[in-house]
Protein backbone atom coordinates (compact mmCIF):
# COMPACT_ATOMS: atom_id res chain seq x y z
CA UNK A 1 24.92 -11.16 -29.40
CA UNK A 2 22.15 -13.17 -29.86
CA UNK A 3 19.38 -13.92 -26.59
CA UNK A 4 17.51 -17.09 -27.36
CA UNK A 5 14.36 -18.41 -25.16
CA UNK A 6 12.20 -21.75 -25.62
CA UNK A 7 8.77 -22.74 -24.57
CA UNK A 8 8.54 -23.99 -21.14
CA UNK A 9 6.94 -27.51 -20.22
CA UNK A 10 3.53 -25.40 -20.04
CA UNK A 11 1.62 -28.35 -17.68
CA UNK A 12 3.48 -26.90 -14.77
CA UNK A 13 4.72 -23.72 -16.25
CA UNK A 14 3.16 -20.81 -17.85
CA UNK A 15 4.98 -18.16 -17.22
CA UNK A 16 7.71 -16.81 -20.06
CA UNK A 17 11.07 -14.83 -19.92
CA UNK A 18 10.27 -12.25 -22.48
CA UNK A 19 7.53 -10.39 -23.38
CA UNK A 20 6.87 -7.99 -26.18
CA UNK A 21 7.60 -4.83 -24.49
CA UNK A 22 10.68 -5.81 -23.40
CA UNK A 23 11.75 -6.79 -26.97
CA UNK A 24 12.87 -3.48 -28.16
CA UNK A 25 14.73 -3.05 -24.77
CA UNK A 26 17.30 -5.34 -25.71
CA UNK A 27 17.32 -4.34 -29.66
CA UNK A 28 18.43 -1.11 -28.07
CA UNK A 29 21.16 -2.87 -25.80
CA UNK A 30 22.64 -4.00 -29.32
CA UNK A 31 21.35 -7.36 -28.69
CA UNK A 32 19.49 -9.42 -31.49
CA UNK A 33 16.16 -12.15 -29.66
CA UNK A 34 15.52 -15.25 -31.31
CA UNK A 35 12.20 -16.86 -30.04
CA UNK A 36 10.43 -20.68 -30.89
CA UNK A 37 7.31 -20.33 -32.66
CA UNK A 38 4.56 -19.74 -30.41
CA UNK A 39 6.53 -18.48 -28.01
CA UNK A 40 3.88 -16.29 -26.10
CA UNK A 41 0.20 -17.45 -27.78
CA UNK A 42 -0.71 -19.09 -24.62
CA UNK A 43 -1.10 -15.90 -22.93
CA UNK A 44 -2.11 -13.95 -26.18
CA UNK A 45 1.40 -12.83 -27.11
CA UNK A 46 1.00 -13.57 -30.74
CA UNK A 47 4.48 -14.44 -32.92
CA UNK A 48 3.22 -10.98 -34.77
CA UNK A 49 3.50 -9.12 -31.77
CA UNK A 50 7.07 -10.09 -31.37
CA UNK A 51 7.91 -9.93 -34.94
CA UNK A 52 6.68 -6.23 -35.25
CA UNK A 53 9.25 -5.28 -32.57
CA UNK A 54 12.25 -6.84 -34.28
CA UNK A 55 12.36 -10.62 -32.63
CA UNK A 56 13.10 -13.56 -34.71
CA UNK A 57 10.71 -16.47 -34.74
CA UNK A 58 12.49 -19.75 -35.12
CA UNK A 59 10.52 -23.41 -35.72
CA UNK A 60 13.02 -25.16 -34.84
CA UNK A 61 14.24 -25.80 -31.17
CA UNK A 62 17.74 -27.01 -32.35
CA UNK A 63 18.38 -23.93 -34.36
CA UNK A 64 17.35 -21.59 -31.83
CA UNK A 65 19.31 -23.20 -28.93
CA UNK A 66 22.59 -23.35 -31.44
CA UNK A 67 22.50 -20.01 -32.19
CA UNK A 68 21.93 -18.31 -29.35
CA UNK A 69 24.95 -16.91 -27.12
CA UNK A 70 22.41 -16.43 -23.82
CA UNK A 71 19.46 -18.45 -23.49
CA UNK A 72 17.11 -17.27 -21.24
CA UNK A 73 14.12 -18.88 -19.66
CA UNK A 74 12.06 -18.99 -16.36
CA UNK A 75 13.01 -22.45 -14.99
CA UNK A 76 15.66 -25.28 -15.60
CA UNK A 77 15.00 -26.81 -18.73
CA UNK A 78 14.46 -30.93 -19.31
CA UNK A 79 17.72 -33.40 -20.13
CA UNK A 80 16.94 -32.95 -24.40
CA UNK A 81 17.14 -29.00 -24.13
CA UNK A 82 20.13 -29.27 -21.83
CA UNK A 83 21.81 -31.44 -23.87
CA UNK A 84 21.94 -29.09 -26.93
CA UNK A 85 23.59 -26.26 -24.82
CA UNK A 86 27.57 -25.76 -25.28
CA UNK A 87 30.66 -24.63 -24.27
CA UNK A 88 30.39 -21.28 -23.29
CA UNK A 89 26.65 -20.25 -23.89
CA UNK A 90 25.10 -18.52 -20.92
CA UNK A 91 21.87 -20.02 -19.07
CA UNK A 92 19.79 -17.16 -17.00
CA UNK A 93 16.60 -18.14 -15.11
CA UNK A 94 15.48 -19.39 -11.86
CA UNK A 95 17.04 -22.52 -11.48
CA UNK A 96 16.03 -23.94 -8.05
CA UNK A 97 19.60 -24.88 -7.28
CA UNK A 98 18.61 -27.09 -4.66
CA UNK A 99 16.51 -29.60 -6.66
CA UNK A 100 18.74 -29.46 -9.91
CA UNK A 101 22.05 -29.49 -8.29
CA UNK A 102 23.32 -32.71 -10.33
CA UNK A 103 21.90 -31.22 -13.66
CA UNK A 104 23.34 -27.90 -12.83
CA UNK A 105 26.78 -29.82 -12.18
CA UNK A 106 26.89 -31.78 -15.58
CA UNK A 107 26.13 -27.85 -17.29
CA UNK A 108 29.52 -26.59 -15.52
CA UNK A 109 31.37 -29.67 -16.35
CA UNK A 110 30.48 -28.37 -20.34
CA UNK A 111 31.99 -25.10 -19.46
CA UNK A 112 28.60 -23.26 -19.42
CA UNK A 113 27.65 -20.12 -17.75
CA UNK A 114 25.04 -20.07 -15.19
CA UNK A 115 22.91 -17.57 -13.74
CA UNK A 116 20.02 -18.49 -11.18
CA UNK A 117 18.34 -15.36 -10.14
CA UNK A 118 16.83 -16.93 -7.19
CA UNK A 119 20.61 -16.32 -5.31
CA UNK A 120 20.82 -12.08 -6.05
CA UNK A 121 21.78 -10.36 -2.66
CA UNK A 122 19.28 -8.31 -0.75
CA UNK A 123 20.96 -5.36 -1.63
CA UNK A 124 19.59 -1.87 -3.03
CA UNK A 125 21.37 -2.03 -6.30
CA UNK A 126 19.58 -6.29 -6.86
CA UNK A 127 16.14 -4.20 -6.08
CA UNK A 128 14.95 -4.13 -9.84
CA UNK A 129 15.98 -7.49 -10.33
CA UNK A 130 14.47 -9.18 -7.39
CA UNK A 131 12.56 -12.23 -8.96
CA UNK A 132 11.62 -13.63 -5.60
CA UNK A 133 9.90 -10.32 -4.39
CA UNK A 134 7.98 -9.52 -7.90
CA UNK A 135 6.92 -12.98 -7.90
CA UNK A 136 6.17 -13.24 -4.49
CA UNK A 137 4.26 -9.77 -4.41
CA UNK A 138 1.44 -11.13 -6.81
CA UNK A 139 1.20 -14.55 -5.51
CA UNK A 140 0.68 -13.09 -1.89
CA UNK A 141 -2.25 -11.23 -3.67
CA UNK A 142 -3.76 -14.01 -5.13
CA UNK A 143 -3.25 -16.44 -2.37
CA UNK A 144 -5.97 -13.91 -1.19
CA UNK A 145 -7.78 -13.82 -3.88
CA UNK A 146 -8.61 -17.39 -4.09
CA UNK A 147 -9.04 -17.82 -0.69
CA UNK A 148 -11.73 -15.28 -0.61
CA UNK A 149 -13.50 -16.80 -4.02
CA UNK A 150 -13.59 -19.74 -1.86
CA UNK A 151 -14.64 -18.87 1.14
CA UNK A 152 -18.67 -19.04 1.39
CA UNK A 153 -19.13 -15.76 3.80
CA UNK A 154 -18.82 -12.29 3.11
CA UNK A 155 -15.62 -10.61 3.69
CA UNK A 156 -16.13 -7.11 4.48
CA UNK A 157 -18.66 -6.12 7.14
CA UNK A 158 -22.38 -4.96 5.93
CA UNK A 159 -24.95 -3.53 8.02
CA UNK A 160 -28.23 -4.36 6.45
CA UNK A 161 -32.19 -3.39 7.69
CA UNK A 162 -31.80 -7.74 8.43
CA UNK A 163 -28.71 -7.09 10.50
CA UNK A 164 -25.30 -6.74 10.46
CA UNK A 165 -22.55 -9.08 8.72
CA UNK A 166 -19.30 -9.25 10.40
CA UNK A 167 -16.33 -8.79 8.65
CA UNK A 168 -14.42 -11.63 7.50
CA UNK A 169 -10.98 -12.36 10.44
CA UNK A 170 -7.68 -13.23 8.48
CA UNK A 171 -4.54 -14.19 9.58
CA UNK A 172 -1.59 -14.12 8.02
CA UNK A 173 1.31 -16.51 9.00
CA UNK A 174 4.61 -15.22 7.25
CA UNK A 175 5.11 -11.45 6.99
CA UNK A 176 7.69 -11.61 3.73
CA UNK A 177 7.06 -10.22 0.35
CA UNK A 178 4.19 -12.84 -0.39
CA UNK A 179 2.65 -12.37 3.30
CA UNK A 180 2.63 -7.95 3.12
CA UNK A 181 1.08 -8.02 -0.12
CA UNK A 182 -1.95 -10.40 0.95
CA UNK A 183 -2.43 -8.25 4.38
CA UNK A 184 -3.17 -4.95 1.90
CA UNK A 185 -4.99 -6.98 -0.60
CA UNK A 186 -7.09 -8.69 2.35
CA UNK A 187 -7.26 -5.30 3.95
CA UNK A 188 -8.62 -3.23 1.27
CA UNK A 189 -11.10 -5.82 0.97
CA UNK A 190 -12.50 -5.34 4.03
CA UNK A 191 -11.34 -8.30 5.89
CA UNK A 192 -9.45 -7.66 9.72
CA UNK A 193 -6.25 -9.02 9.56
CA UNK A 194 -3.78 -10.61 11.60
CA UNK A 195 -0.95 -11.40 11.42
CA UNK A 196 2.65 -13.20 12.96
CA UNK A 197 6.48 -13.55 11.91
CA UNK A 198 8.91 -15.02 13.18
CA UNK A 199 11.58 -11.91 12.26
CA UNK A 200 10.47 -9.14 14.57
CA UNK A 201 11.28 -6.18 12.08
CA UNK A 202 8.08 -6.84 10.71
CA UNK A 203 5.77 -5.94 13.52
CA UNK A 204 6.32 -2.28 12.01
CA UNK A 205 5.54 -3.30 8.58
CA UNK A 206 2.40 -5.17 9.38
CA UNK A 207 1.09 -2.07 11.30
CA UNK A 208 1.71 0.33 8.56
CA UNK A 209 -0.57 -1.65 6.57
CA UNK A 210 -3.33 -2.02 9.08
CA UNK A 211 -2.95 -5.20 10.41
CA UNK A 212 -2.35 -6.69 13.93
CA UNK A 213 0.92 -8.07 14.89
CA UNK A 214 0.67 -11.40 17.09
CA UNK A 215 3.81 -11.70 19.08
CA UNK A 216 4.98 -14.20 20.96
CA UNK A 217 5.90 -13.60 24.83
CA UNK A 218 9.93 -13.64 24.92
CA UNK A 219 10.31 -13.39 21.28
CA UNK A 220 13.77 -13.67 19.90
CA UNK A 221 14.20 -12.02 16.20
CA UNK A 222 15.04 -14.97 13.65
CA UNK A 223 16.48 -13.26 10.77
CA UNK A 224 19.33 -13.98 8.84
CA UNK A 225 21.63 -11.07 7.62
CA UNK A 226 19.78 -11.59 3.92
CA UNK A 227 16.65 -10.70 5.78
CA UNK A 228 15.21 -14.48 5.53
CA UNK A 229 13.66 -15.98 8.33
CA UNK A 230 15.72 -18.70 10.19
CA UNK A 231 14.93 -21.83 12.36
CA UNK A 232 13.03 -21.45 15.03
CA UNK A 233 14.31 -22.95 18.81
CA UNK A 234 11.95 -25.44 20.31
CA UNK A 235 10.93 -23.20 22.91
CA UNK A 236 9.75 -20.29 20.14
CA UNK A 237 7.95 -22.86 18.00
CA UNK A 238 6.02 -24.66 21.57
CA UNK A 239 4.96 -20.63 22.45
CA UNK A 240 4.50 -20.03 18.92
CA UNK A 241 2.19 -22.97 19.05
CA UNK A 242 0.23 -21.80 21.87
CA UNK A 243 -0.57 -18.18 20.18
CA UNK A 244 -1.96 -19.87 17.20
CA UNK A 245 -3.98 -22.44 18.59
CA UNK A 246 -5.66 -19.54 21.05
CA UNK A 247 -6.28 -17.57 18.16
CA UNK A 248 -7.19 -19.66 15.19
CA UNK A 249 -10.32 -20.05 16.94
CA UNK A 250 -11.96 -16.60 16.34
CA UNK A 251 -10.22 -16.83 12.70
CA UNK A 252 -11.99 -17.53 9.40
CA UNK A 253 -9.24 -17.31 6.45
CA UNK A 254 -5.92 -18.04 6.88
CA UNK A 255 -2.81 -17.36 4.28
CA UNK A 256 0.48 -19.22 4.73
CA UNK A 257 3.37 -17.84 3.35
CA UNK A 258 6.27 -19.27 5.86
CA UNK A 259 9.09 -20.59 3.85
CA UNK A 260 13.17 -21.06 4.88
CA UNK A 261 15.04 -21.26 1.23
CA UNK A 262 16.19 -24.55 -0.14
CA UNK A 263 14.28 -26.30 3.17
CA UNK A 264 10.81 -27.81 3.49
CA UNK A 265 8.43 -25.62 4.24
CA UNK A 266 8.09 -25.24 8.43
CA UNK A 267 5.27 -27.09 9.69
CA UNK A 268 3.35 -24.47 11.83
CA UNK A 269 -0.77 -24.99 11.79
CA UNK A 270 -0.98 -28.44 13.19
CA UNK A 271 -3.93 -31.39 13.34
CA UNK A 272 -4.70 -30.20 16.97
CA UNK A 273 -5.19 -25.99 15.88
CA UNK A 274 -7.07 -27.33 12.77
CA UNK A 275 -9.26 -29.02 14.53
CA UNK A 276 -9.97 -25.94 16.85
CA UNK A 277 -11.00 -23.67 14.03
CA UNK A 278 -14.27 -23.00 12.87
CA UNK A 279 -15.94 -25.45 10.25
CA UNK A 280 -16.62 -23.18 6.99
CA UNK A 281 -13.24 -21.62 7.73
CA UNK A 282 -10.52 -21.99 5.04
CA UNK A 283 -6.91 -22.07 5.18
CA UNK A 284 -4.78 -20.99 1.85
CA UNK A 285 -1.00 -22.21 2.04
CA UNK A 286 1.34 -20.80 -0.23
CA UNK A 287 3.63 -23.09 0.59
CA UNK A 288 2.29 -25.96 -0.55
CA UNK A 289 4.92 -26.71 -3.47
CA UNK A 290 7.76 -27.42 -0.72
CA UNK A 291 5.96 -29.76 1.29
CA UNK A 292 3.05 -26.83 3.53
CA UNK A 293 2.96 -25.20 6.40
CA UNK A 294 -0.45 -27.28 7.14
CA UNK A 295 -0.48 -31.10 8.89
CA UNK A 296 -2.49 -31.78 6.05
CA UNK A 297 -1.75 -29.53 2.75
CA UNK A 298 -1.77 -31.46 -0.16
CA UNK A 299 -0.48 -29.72 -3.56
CA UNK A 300 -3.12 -29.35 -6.33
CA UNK A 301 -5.94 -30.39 -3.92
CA UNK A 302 -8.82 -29.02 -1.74
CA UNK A 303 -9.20 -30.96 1.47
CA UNK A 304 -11.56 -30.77 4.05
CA UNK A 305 -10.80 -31.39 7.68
CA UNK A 306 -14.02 -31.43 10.18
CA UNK A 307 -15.20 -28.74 7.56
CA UNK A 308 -12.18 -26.76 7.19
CA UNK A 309 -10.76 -26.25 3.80
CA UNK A 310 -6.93 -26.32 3.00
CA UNK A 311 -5.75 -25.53 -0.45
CA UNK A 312 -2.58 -24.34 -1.88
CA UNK A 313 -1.01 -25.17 -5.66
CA UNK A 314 2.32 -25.72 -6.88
CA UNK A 315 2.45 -22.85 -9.30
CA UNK A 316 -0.06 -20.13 -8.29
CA UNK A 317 1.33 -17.92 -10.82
CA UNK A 318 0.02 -19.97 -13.58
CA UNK A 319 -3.29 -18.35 -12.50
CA UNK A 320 -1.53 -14.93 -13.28
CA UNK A 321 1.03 -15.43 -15.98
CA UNK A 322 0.53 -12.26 -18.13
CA UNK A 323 1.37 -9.78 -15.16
CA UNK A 324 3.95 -12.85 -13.73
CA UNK A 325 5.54 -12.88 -17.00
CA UNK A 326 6.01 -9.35 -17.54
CA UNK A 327 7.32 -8.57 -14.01
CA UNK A 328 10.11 -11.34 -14.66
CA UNK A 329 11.41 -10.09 -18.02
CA UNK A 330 11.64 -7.03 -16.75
CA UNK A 331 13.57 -8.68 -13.81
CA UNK A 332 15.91 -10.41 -16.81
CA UNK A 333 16.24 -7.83 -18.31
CA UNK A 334 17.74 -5.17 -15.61
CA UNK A 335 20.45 -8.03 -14.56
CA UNK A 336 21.18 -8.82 -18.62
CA UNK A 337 22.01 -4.92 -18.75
CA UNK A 338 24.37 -5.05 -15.82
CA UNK A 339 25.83 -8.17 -16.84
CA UNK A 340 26.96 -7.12 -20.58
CA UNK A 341 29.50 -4.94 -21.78
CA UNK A 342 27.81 -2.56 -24.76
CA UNK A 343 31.20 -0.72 -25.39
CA UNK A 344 32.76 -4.70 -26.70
CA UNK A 345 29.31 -6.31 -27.26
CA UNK A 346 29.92 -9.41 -24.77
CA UNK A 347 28.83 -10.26 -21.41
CA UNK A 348 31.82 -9.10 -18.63
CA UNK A 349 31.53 -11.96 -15.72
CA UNK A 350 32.52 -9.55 -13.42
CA UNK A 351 33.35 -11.26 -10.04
CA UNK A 352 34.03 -8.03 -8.04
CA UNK A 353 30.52 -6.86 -8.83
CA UNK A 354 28.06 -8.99 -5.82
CA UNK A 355 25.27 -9.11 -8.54
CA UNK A 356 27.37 -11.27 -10.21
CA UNK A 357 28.91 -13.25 -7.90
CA UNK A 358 26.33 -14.38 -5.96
CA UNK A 359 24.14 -15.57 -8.97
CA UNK A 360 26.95 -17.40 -11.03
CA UNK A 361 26.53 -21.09 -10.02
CA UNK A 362 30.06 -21.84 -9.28
């Protein structure tokens, strides 16, 4: 069988499905990879480096889609691409089912398998192919990142002959994947850090990493059986409210991570908190690309409210796409192994397996 995987549209993503190392991975599956031309040279994966591993460089983005029996790739790709795909070819990426749901139907009506990895269950066995918690894990740290490169203070505390600098206060708001990872990174920076969740099995998991757990009085734990947070009632969001606005005050950096899958993003830091905090303080959201978790987060763009600054970007792994990139075909590449049958050399669509079921767009 033959895996096939085009360019993306690079001016919003840079990431790629397969990287060198993970070439011979599949040559030892039994499977042959075709790639376009250039495949990987915009993050210094030269076609050399994929050729001297066994992958086939195609020029031609007709050729490589017709002969490929799965096409792999990292999102959806535009109407031309789609329209080359046929009957029984298999699609693998992460589809964002809930923006492409009428391009995703027209696919099925062509009798074309679909795999979104963004739908695996949280179970022990998906671990290794977990695209939303490799993905997540680096963006959380470079929310950080940027948000310290940013900010115009030091972030760990320095006692000088001139006096002592404090050390930097950051909350985090969100205590997934994305929100754990920037509490260590922001942690072994030197920054104290805060931070609050709306599921209350993370109080432990904040701790263990040093930070503080804000809890609201009452609190009621809003997690689904996936382990995603849920809605809050009006009465946890109004106390929720009141926590943040008390303590955004004493905070200088904060990371928002708070998302609810295939919803806008939950409006929690509001025009009256923002315009509590203190000016040269800096709030990074995360979840900027579905709509922020800030009255006033704009995608792409830094803006400055009463001297507070409020960034976030679409695709923050576009600022990390070697390390993105390789994390995700390794992703691909554990589900492609659990999805095909060696012995007979096909894929097995094997609905009693959850793996399966769950990501096979139906």
């Amino acid at each position: 069988m033959i895996i096939g995987s085009n360019l993306e549209n690079q001016e919003i993503e840079k990431r790629i499905a397969i990287t060198p190392e993970i070439v011979k991975k599949y040559i030892s599956l039994g499977f042959e990879i075709n790639l376009i031309h250039n495949y990987g040279a915009h993050i210094g994966f030269q076609d050399s480096n994929y050729e001297k591993l066994g992958a086939k460089i195609i020029f031609d983005e007709k050729d490589l889609i017709n002969n490929s029996d799965i096409i792999i790739q990292m999102r959806l790709p535009n109407d031309n691409y789609l329209s080359l795909i046929k009957e029984n070819q298999t699609i693998i990426g992460s589809l964002d089912i809930h923006v492409n749901k009428d391009k995703l139907k027209n696919l099925l009506n062509k009798k074309i398998n679909i795999f979104s990895l963004d739908l695996l269950p949280r179970i022990t066995r998906a671990q290794s192919m977990d695209i939303l918690s490799s993905q997540a894990n680096l963006a959380g740290y470079k929310a950080v990142v940027e948000s310290f490169a940013n900010f115009e203070k030091a972030i760990p505390m320095m006692m000088t002959a001139a006096g002592t600098v404090p050390a930097a206060k950051v909350l985090v708001v969100g205590a997934g994947v994305a929100g754990l990872q920037a509490i260590a990174t922001a942690k072994r920076m030197g920054a104290i850090v805060f931070a609050t969740d709306v599921r209350m099995a993370s109080k432990e998991q904040v701790e263990s990493l040093g930070g503080k757990f804000l809890t609201v009085e009452g609190s009621e734990n809003l997690e689904t059986e996936g382990g995603y947070a849920k809605e809050a009632s009006d009465d946890f969001k109004k106390k929720q409210e009141e926590l943040l606005k008390d303590t955004l005050r004493k905070i200088d950096i904060v990371i928002c991570t708070a998302l609810i899958p295939g919803k806008k993003a939950p409006l929690i830091i509001k025009e009256n908190m923002i315009n509590n905090m203190q000016p040269g303080s800096l709030i990074y959201d995360l979840a900027a690309s579905q709509g922020g978790n800030t009255a006033f987060t704009e995608a792409d763009k830094v803006i400055d409210k009463n001297g507070v600054k409020i960034m976030g970007e679409k695709n923050i792994l576009n600022k990390l796409p070697v390390s993105a990139s390789n994390l995700y075909a390794k992703n691909l590449f554990n589900f492609i192994s659990n999805l095909y049958d060696k012995e007979n050399k096909k894929i097995n669509i094997n609905m009693e397996d959850e793996i399966i079921n769950n990501t096979l767009i139906k």
